[in-house]
C-alpha atoms as a PDB file:
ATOM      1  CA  UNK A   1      32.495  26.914  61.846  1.00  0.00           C
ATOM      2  CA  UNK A   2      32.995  30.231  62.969  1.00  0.00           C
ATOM      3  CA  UNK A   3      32.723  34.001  61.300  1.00  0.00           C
ATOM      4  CA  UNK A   4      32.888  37.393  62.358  1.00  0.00           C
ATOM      5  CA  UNK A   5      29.932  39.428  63.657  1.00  0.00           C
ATOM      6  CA  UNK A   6      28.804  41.788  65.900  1.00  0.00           C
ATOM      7  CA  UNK A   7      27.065  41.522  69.034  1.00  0.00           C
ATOM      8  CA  UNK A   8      23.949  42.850  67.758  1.00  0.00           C
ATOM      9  CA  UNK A   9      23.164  39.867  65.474  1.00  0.00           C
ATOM     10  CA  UNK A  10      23.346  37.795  68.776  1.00  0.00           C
ATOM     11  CA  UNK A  11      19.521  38.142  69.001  1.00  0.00           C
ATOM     12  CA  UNK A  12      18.764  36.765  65.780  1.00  0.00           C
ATOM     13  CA  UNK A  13      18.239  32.682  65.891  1.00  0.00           C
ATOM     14  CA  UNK A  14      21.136  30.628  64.278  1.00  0.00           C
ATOM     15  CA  UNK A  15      18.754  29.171  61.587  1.00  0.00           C
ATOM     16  CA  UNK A  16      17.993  32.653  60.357  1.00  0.00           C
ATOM     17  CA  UNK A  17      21.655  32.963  60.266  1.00  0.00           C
ATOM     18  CA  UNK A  18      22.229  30.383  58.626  1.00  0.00           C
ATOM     19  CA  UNK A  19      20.139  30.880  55.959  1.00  0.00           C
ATOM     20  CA  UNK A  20      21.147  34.062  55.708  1.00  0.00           C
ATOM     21  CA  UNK A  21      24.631  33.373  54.703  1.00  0.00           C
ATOM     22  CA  UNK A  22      23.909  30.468  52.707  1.00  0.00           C
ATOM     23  CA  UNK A  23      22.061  32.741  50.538  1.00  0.00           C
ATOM     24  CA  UNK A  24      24.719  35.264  50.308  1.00  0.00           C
ATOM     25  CA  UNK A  25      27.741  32.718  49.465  1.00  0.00           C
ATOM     26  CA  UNK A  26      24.655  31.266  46.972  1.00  0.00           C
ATOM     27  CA  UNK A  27      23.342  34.475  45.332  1.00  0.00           C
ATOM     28  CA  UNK A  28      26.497  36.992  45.536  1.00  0.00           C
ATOM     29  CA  UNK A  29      29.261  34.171  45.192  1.00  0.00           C
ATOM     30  CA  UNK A  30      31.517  34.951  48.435  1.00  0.00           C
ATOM     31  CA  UNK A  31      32.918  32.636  50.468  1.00  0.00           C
ATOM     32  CA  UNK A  32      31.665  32.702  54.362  1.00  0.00           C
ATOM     33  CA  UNK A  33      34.701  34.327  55.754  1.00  0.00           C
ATOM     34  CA  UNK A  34      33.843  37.600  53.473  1.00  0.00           C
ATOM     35  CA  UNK A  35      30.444  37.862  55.408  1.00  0.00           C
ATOM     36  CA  UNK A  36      29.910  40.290  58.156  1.00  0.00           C
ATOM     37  CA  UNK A  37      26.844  39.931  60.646  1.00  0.00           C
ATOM     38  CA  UNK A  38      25.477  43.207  62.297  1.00  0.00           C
ATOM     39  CA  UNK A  39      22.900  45.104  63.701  1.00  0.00           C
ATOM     40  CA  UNK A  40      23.975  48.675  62.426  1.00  0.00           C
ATOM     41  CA  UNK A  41      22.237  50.402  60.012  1.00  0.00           C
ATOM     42  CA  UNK A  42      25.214  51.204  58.090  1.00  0.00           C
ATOM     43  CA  UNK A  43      28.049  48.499  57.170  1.00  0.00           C
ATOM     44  CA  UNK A  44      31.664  49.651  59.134  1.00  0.00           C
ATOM     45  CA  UNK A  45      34.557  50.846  57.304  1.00  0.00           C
ATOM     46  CA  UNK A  46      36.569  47.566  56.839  1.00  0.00           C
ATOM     47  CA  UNK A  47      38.410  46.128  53.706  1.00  0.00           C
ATOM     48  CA  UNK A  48      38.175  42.510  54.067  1.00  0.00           C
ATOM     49  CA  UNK A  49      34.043  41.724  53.745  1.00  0.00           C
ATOM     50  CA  UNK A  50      32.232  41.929  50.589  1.00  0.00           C
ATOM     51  CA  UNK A  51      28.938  41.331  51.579  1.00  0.00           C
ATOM     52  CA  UNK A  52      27.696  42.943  55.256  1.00  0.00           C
ATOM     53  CA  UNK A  53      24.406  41.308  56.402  1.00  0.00           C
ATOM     54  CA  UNK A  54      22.152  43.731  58.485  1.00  0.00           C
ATOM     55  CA  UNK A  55      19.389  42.016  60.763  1.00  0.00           C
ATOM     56  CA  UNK A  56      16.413  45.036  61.271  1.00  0.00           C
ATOM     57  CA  UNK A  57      13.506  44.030  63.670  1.00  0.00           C
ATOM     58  CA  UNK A  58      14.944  39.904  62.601  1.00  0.00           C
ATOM     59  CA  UNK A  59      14.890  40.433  58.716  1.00  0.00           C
ATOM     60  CA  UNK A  60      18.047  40.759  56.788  1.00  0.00           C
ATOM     61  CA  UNK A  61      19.630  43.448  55.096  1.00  0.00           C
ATOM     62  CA  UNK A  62      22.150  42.119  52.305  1.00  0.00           C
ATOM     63  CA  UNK A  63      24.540  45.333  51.592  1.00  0.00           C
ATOM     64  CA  UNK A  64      27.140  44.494  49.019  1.00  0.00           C
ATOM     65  CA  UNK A  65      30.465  46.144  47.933  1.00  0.00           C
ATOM     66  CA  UNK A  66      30.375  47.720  44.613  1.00  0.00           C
ATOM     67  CA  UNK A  67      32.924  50.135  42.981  1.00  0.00           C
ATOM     68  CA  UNK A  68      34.325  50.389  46.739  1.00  0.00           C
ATOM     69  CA  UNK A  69      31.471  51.934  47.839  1.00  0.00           C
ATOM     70  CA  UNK A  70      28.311  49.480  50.314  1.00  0.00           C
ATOM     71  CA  UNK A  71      24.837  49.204  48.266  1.00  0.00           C
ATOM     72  CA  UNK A  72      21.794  48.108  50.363  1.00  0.00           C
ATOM     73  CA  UNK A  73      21.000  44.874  47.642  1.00  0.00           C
ATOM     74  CA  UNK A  74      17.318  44.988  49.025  1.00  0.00           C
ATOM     75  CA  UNK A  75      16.881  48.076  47.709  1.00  0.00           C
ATOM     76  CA  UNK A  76      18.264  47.876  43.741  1.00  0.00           C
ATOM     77  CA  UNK A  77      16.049  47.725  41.440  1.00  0.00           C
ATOM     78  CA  UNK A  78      15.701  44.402  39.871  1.00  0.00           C
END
């Protein structure tokens, strides 16, 4: 299995990575090859992902496309 990432998530363990995107294809319905692993703050400017998972200090961010615009998920209110 492979995905695409950045270099910064590189420190983060593969279980947490796992679980990571098995929550995201879970709770936000994509499929894994719409998942983006990082370690910047903000998700980059690209078309295909719809979900951009952001590892901060080895927790994960979970910012999701809506309306064509990235929302930090962590942060709606629920």
């Amino acid at each position: 299995m492979s995905w695409k990432g950045m270099p910064g998530a590189m420190g983060v363990a593969n279980w947490e990575i796992w679980k990571s995107i098995d929550f995201a294809t879970n709770h936000f319905g994509v499929k894994k090859e719409e998942i983006l692993l990082g370690a910047r703050k903000t998700p980059p400017d690209v078309e295909w992902c719809k979900v951009y998972i952001y590892y901060n200090g080895g927790g994960a961010e979970f910012w999701i496309r809506r309306n064509g615009s990235w929302v930090n998920w962590c942060y709606l209110e629920q």
